[in-house]
PDB file of N, CA and C in Angstrom:
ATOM      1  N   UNK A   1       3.739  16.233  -4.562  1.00  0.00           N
ATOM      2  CA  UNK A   1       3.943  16.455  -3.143  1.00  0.00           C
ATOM      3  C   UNK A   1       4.942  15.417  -2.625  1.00  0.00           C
ATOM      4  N   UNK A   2       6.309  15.527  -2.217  1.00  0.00           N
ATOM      5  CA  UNK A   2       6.923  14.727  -1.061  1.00  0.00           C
ATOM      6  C   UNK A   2       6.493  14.313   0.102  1.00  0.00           C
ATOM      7  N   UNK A   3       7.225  12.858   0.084  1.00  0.00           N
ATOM      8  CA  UNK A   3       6.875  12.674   1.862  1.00  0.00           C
ATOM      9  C   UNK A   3       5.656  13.025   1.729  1.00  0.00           C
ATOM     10  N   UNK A   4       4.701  12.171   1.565  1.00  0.00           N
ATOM     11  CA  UNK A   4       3.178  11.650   1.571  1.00  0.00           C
ATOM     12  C   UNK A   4       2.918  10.386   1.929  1.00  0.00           C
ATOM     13  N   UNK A   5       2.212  10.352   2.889  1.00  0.00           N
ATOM     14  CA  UNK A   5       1.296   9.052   3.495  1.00  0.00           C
ATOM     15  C   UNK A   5       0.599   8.665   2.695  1.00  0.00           C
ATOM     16  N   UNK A   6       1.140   7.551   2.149  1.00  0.00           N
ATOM     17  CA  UNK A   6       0.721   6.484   0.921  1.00  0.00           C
ATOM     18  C   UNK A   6       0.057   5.144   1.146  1.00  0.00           C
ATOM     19  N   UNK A   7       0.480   4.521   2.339  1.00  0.00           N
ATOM     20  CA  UNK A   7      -0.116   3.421   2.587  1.00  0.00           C
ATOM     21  C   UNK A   7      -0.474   3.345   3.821  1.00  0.00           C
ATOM     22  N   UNK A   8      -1.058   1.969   4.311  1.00  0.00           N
ATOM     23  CA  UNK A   8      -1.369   2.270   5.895  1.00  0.00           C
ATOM     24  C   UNK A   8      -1.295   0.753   5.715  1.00  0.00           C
ATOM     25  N   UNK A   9      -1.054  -0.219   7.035  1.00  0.00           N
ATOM     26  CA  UNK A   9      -1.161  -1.526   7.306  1.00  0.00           C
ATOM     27  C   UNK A   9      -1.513  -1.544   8.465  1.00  0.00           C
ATOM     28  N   UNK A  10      -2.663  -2.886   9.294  1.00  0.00           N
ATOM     29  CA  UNK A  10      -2.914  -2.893  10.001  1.00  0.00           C
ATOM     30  C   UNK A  10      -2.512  -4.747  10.043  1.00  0.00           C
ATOM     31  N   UNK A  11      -2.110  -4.885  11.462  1.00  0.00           N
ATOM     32  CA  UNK A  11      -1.305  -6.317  11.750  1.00  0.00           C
ATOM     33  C   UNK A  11      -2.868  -6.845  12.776  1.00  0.00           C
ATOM     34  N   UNK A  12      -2.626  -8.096  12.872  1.00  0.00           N
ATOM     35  CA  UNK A  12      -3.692  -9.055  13.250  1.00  0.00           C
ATOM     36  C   UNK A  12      -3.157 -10.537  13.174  1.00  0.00           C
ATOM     37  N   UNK A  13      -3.913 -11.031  13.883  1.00  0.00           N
ATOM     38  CA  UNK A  13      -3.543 -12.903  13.925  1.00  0.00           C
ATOM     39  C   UNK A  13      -4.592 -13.572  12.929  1.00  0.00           C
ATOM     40  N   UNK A  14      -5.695 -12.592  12.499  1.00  0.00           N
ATOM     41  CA  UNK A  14      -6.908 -13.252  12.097  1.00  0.00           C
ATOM     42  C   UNK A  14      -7.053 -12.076  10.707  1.00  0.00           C
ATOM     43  N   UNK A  15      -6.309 -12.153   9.337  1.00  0.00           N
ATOM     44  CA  UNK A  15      -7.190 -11.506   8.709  1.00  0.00           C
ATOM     45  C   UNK A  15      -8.565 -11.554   8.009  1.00  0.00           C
ATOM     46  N   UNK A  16      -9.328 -12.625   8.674  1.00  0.00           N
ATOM     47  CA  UNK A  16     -10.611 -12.641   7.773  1.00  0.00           C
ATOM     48  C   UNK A  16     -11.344 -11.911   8.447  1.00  0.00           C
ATOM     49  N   UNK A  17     -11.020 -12.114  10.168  1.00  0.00           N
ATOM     50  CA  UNK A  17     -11.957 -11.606  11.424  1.00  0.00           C
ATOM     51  C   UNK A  17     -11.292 -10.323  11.189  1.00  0.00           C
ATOM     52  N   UNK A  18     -10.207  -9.727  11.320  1.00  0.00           N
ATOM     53  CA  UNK A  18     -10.038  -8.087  11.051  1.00  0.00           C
ATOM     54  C   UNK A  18     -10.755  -7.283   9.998  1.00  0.00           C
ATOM     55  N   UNK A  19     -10.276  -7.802   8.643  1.00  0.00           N
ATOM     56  CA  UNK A  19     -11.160  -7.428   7.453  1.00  0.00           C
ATOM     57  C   UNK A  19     -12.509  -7.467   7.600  1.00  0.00           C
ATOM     58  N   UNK A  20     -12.976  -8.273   8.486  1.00  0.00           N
ATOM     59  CA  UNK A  20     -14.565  -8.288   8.498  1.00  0.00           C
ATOM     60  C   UNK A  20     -15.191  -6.868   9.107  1.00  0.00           C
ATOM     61  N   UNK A  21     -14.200  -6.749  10.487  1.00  0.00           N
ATOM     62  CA  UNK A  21     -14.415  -6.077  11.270  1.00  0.00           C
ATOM     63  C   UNK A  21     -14.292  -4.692  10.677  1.00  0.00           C
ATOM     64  N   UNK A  22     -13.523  -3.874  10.177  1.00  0.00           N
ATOM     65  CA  UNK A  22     -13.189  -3.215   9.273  1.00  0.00           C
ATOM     66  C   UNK A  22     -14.038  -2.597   8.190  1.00  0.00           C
ATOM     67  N   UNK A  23     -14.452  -3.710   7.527  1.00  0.00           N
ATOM     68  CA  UNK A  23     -15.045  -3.531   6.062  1.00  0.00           C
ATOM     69  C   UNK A  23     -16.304  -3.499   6.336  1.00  0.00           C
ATOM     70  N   UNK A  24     -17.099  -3.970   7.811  1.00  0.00           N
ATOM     71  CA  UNK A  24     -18.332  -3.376   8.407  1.00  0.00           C
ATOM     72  C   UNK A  24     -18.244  -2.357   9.256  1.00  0.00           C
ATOM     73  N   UNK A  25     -17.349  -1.743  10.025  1.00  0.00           N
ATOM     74  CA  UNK A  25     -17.445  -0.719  10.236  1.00  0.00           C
ATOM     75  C   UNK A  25     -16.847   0.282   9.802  1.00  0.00           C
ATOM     76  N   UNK A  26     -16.547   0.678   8.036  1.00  0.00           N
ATOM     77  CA  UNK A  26     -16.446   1.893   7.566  1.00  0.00           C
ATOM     78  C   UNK A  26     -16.618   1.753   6.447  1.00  0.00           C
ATOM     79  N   UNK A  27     -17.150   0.130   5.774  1.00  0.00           N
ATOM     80  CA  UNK A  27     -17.753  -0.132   4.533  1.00  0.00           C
ATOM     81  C   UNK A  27     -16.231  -0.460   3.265  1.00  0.00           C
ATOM     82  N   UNK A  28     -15.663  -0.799   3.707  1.00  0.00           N
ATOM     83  CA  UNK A  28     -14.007  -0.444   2.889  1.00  0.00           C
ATOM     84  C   UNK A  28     -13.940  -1.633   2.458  1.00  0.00           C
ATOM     85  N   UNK A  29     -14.042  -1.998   1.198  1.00  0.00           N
ATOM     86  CA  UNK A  29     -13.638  -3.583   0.188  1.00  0.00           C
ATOM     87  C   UNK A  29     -12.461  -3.964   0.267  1.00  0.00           C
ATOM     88  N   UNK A  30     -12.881  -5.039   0.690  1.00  0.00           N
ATOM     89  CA  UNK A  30     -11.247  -5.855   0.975  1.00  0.00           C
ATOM     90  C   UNK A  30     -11.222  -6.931  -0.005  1.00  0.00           C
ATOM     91  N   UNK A  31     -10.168  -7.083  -0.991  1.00  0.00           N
ATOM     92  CA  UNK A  31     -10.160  -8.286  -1.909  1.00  0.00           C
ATOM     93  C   UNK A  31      -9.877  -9.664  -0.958  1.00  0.00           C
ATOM     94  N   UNK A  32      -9.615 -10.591  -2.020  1.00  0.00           N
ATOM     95  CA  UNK A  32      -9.086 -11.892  -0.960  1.00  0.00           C
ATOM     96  C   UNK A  32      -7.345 -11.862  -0.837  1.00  0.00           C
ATOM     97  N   UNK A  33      -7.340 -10.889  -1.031  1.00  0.00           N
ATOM     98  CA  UNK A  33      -5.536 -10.829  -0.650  1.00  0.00           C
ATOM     99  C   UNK A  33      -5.574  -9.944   0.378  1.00  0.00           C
ATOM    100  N   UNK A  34      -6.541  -9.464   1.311  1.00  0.00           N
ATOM    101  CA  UNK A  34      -6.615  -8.899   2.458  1.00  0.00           C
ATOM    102  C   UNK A  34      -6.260  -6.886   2.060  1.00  0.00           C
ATOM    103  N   UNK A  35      -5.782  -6.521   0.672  1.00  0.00           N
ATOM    104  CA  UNK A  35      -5.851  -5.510   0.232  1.00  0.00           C
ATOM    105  C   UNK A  35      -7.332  -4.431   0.281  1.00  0.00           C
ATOM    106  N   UNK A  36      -6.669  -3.817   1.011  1.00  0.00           N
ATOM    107  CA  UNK A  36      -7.870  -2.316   1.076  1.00  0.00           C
ATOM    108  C   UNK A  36      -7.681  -1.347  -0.321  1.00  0.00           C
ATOM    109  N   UNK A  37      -8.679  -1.103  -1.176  1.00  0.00           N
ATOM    110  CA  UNK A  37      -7.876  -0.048  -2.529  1.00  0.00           C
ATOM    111  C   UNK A  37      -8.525   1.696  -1.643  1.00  0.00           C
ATOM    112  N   UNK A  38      -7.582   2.262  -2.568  1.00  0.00           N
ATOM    113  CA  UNK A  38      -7.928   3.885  -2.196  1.00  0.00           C
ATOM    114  C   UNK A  38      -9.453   4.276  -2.370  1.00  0.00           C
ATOM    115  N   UNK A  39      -9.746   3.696  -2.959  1.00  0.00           N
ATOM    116  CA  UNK A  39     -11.231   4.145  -3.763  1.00  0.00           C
ATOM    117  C   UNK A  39     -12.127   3.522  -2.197  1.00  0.00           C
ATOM    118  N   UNK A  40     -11.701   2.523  -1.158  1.00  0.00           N
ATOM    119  CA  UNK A  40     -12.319   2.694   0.015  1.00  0.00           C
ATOM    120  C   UNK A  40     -11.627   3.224   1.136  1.00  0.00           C
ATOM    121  N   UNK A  41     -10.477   3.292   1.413  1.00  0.00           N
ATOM    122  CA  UNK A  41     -10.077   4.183   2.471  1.00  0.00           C
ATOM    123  C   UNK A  41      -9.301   5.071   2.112  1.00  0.00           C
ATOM    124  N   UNK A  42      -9.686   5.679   1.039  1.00  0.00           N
ATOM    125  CA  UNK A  42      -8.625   7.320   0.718  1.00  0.00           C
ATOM    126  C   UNK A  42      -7.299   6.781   0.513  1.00  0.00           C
ATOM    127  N   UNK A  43      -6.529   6.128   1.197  1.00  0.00           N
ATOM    128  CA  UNK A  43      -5.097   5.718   0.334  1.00  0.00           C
ATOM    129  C   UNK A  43      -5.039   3.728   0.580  1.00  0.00           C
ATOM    130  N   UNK A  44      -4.590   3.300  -0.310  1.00  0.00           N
ATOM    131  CA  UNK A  44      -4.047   1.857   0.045  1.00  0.00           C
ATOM    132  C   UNK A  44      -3.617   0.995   1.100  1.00  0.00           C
ATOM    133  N   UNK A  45      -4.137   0.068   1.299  1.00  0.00           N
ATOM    134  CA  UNK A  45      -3.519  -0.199   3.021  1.00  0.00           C
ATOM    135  C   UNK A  45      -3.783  -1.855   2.449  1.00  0.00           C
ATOM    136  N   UNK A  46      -3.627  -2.568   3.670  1.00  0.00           N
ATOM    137  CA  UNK A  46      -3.955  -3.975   4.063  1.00  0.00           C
ATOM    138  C   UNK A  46      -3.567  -4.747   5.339  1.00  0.00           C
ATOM    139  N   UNK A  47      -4.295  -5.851   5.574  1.00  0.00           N
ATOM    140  CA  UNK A  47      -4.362  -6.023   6.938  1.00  0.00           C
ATOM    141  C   UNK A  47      -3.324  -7.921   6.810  1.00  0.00           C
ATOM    142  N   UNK A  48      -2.502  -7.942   7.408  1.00  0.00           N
ATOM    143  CA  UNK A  48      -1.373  -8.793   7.330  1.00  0.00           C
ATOM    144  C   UNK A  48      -1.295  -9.199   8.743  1.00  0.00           C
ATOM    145  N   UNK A  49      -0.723 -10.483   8.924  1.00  0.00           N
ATOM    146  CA  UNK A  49      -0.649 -11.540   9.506  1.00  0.00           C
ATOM    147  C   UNK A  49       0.713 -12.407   9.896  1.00  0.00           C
ATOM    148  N   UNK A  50       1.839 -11.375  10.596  1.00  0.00           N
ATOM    149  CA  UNK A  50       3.099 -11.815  10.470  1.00  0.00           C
ATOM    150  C   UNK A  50       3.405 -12.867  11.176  1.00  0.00           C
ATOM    151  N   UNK A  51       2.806 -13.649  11.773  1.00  0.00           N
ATOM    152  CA  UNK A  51       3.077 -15.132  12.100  1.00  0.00           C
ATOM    153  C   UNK A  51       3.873 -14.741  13.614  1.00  0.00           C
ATOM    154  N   UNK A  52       4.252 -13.472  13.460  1.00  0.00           N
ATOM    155  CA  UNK A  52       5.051 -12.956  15.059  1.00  0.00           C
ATOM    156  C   UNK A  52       4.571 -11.775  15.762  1.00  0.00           C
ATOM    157  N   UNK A  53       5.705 -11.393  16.657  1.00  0.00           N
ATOM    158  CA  UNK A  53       5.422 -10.124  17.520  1.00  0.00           C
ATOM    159  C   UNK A  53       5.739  -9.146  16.309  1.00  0.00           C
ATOM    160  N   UNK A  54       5.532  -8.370  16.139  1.00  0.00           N
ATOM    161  CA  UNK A  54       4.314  -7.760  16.538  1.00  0.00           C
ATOM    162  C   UNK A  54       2.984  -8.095  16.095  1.00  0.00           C
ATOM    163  N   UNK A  55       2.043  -8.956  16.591  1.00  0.00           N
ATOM    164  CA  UNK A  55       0.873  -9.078  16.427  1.00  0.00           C
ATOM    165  C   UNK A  55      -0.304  -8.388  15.328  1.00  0.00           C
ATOM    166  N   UNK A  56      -0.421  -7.402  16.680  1.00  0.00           N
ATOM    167  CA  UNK A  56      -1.609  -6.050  16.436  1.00  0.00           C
ATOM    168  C   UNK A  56      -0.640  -5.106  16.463  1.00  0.00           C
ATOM    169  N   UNK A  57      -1.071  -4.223  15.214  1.00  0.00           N
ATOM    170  CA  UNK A  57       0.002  -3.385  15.430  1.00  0.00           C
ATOM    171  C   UNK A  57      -1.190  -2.286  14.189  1.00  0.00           C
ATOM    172  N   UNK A  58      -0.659  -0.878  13.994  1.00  0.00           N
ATOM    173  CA  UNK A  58      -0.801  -0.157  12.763  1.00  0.00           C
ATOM    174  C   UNK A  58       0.024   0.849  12.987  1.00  0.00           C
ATOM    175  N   UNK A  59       0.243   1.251  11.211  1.00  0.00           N
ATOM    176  CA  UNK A  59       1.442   1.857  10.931  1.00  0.00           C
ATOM    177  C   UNK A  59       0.974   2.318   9.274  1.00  0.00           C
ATOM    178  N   UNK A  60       1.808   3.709   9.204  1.00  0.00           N
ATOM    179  CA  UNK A  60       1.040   4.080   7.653  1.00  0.00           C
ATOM    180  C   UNK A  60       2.910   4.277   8.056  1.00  0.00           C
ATOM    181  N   UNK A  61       2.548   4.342   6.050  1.00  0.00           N
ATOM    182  CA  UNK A  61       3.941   4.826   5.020  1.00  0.00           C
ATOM    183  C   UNK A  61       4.086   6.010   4.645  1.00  0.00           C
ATOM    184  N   UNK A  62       5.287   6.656   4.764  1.00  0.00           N
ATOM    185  CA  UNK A  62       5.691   7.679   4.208  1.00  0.00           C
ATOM    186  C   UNK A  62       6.441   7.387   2.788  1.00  0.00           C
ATOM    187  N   UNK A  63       6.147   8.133   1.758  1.00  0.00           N
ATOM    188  CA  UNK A  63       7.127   7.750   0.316  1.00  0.00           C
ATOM    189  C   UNK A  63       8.246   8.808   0.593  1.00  0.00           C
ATOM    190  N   UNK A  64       9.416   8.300   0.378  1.00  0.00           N
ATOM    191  CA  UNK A  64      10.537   8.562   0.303  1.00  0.00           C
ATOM    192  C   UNK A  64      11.546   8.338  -0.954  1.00  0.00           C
ATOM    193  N   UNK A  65      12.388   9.293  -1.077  1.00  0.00           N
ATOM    194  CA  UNK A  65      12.813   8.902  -2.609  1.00  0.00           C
ATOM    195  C   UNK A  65      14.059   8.317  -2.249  1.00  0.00           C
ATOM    196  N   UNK A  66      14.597   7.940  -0.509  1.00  0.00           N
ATOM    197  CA  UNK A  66      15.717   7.281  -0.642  1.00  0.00           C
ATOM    198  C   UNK A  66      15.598   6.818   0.488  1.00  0.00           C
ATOM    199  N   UNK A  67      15.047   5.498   0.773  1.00  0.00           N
ATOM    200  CA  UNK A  67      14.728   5.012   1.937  1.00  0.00           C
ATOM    201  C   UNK A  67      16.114   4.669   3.111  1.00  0.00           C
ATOM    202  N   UNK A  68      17.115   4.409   2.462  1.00  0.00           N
ATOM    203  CA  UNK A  68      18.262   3.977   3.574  1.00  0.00           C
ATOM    204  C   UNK A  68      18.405   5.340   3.532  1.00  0.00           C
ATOM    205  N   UNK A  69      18.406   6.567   3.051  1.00  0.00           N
ATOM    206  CA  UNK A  69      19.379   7.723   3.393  1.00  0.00           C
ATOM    207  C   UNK A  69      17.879   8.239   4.556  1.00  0.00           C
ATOM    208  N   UNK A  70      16.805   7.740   4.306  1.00  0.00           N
ATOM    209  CA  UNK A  70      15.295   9.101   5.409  1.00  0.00           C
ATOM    210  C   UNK A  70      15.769   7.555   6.534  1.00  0.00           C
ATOM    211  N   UNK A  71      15.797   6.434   6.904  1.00  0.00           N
ATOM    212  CA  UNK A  71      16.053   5.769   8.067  1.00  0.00           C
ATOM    213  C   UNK A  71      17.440   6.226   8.059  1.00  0.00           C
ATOM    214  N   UNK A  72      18.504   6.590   7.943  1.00  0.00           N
ATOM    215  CA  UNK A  72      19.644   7.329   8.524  1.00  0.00           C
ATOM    216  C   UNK A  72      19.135   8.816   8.998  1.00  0.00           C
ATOM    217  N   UNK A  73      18.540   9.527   8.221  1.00  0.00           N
ATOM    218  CA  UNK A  73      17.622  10.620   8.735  1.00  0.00           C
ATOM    219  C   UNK A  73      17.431  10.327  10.477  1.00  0.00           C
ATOM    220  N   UNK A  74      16.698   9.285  10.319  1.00  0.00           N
ATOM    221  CA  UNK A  74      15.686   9.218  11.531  1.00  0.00           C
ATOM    222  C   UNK A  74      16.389   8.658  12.654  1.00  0.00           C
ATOM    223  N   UNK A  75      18.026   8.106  12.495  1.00  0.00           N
ATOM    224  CA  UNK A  75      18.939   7.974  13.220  1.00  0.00           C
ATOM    225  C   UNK A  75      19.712   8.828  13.666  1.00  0.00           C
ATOM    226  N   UNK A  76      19.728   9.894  12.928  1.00  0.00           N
ATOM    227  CA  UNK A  76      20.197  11.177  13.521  1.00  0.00           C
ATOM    228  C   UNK A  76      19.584  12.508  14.001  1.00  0.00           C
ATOM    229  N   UNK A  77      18.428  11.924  13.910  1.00  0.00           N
ATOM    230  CA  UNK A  77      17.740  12.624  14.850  1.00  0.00           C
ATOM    231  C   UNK A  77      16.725  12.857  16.274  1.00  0.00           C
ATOM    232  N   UNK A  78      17.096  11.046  16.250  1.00  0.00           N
ATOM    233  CA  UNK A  78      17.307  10.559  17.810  1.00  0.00           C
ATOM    234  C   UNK A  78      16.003   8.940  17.470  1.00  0.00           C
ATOM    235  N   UNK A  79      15.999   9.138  16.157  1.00  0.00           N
ATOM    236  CA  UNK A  79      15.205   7.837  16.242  1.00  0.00           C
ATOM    237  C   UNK A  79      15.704   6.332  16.146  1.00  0.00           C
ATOM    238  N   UNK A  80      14.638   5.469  15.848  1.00  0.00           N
ATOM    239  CA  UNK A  80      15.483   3.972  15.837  1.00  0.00           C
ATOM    240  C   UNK A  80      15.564   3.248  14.479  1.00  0.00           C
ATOM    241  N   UNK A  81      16.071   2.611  13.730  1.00  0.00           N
ATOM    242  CA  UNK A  81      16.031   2.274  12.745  1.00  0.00           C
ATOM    243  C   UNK A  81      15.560   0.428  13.249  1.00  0.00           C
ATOM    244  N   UNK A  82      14.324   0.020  13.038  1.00  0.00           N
ATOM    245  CA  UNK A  82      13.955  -1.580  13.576  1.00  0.00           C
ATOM    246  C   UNK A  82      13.752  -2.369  12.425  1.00  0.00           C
ATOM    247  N   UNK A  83      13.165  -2.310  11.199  1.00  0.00           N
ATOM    248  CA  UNK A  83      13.078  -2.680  10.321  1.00  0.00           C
ATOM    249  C   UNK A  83      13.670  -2.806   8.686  1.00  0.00           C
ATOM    250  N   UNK A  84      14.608  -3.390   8.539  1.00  0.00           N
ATOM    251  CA  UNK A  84      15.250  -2.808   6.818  1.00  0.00           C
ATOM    252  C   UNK A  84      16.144  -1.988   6.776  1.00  0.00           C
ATOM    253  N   UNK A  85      16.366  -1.582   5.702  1.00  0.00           N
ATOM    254  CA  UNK A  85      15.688  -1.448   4.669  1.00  0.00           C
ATOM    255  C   UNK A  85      15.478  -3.134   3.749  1.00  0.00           C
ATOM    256  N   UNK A  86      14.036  -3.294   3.240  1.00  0.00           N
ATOM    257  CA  UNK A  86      13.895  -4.376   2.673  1.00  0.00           C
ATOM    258  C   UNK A  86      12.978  -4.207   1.202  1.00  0.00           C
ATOM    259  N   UNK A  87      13.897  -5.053   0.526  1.00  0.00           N
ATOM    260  CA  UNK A  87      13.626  -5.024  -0.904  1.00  0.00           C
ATOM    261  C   UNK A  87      12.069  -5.889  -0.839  1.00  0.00           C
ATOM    262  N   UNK A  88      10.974  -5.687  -1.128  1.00  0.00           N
ATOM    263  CA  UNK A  88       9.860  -6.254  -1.488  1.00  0.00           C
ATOM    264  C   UNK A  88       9.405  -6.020  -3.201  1.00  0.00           C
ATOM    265  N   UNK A  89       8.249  -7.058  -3.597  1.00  0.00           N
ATOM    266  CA  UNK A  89       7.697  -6.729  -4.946  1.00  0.00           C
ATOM    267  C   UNK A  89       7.699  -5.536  -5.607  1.00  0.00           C
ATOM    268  N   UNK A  90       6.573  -4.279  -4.602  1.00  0.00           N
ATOM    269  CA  UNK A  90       6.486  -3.382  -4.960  1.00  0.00           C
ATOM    270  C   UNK A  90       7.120  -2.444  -4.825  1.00  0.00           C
ATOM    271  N   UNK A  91       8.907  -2.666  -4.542  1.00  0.00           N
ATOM    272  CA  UNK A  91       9.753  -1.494  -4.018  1.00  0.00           C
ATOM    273  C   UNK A  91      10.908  -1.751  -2.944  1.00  0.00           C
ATOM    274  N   UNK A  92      10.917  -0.829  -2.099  1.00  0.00           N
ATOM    275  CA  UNK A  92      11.851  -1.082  -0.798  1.00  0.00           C
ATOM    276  C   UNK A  92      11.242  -0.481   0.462  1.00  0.00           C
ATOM    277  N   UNK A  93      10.982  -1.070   1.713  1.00  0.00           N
ATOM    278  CA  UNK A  93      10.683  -0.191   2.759  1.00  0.00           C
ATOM    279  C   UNK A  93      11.373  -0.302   4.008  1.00  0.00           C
ATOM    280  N   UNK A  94      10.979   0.540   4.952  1.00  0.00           N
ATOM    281  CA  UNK A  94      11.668  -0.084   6.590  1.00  0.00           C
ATOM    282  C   UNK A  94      11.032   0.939   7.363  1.00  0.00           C
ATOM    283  N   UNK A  95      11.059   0.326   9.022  1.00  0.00           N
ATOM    284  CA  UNK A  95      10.320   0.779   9.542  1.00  0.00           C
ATOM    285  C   UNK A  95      11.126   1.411  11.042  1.00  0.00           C
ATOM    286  N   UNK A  96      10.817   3.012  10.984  1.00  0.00           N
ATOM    287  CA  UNK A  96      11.941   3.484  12.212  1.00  0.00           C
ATOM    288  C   UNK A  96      10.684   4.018  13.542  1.00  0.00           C
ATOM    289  N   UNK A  97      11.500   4.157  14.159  1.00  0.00           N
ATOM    290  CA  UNK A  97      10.649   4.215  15.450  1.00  0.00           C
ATOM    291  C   UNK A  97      11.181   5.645  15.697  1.00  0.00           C
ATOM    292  N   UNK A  98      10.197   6.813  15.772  1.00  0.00           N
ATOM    293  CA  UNK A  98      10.583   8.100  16.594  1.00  0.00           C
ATOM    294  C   UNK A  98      11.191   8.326  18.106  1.00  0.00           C
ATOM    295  N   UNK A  99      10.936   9.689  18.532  1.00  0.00           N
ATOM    296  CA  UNK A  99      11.844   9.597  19.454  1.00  0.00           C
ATOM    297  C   UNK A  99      10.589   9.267  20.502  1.00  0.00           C
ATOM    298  N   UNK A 100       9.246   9.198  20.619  1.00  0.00           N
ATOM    299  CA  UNK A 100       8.685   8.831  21.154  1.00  0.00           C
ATOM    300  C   UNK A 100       8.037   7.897  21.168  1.00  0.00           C
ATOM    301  N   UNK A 101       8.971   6.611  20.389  1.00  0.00           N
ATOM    302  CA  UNK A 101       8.412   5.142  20.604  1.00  0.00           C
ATOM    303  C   UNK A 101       7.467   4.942  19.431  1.00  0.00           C
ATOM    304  N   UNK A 102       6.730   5.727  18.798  1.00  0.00           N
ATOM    305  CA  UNK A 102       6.003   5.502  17.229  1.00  0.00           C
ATOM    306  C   UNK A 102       6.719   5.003  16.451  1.00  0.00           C
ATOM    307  N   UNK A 103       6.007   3.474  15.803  1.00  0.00           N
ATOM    308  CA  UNK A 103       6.667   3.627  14.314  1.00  0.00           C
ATOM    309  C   UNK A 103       5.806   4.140  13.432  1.00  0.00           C
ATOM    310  N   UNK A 104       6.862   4.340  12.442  1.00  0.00           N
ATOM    311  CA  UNK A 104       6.980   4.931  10.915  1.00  0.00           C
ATOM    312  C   UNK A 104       7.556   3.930   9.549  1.00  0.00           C
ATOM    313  N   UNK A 105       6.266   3.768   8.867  1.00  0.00           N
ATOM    314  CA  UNK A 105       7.254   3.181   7.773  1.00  0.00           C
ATOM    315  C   UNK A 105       7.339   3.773   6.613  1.00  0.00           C
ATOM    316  N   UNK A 106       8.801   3.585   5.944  1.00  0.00           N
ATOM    317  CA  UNK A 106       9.031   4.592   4.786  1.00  0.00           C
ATOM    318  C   UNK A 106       9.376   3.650   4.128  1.00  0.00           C
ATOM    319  N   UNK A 107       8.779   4.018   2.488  1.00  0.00           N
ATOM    320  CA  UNK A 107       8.883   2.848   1.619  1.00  0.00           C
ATOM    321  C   UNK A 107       8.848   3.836  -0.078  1.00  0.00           C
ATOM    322  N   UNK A 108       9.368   3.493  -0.969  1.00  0.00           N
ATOM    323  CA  UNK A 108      10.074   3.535  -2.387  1.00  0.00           C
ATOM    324  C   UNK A 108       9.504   2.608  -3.349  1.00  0.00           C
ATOM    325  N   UNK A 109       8.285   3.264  -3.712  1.00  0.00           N
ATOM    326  CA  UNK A 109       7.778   2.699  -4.796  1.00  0.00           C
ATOM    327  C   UNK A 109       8.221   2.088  -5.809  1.00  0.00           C
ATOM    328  N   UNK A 110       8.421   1.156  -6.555  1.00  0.00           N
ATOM    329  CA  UNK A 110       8.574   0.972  -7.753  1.00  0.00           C
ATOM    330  C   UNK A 110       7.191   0.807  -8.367  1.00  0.00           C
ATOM    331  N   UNK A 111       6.651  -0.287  -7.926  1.00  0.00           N
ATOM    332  CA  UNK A 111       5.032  -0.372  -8.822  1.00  0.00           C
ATOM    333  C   UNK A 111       4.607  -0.229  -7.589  1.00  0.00           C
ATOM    334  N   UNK A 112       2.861   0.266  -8.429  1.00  0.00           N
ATOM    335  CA  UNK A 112       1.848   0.779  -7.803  1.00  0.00           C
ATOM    336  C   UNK A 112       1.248  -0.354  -6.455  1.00  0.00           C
ATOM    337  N   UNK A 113       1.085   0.039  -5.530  1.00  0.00           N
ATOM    338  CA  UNK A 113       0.773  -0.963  -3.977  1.00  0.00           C
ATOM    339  C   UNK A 113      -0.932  -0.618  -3.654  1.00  0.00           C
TER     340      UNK A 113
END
C-alpha cells in the first residue's frame, strides 16, 4: 500500500510526564527512549521534547517514496513546505502544512522506526 500512515509523534516539554500520561491511559509501552512500538499503538510513534516552539504539538507520517518531490507536491497545491527535507538515522523526513493550517509529516524509510 502507498502513502501510509506509518508513524505518529507527539511533542511535550516533559517526556516522562507525557509517556506516563499516555501509557496509563491506553496501556501503550513506552521504552526509555520515549518510543511507542506498533504492537501498542497499531503503528510506531514517540513522544519528543524539542527544546522549542513547537512545544505540544502531534503529527503522524505519511511514507513517501520521494520526500522532496511529495513536499513540492504539497507546494503546488497550495500547501507550505516548514520543515526539511532532513536526513535523520532512520531515513529522510519534512514536515508541510496543508491548505488548512495542518501539519503533515512525510518521511522515507531507510531502517525500520
Amino acid at each position: 500500500m502507498a502513502n501510509r500512515v506509518v508513524h505518529f509523534e507527539v511533542g511535550c516539554r516533559d517526556q516522562a510526564a507525557t509517556a506516563a500520561f499516555y501509557s496509563g491511559m491506553f496501556g501503550w509501552a513506552v521504552d526509555e527512549a520515549f518510543q511507542i512500538g506498533a504492537q501498542s499503538a497499531g503503528l510506531t510513534g514517540h513522544f519528543t521534547a524539542l527544546g522549542h516552539e513547537p512545544h505540544n504539538y502531534t503529527i503522524f507520517y505519511v511514507e513517501v517514496e520521494d520526500v522532496a518531490a511529495a513536499a513540492s507536491k504539497a507546494q503546488q497545491l497550495g500547501g507550505k513546505l516548514l520543515v526539511g527535507p532532513i536526513q535523520i538515522p532512520a531515513g529522510i523526513f519534512a514536515w508541510v502544512q496543508d491548505t488548512a493550517g495542518n501539519t503533515v509529516g512525510l518521511v522515507k524509510r531507510t531502517a525500520k522506526a
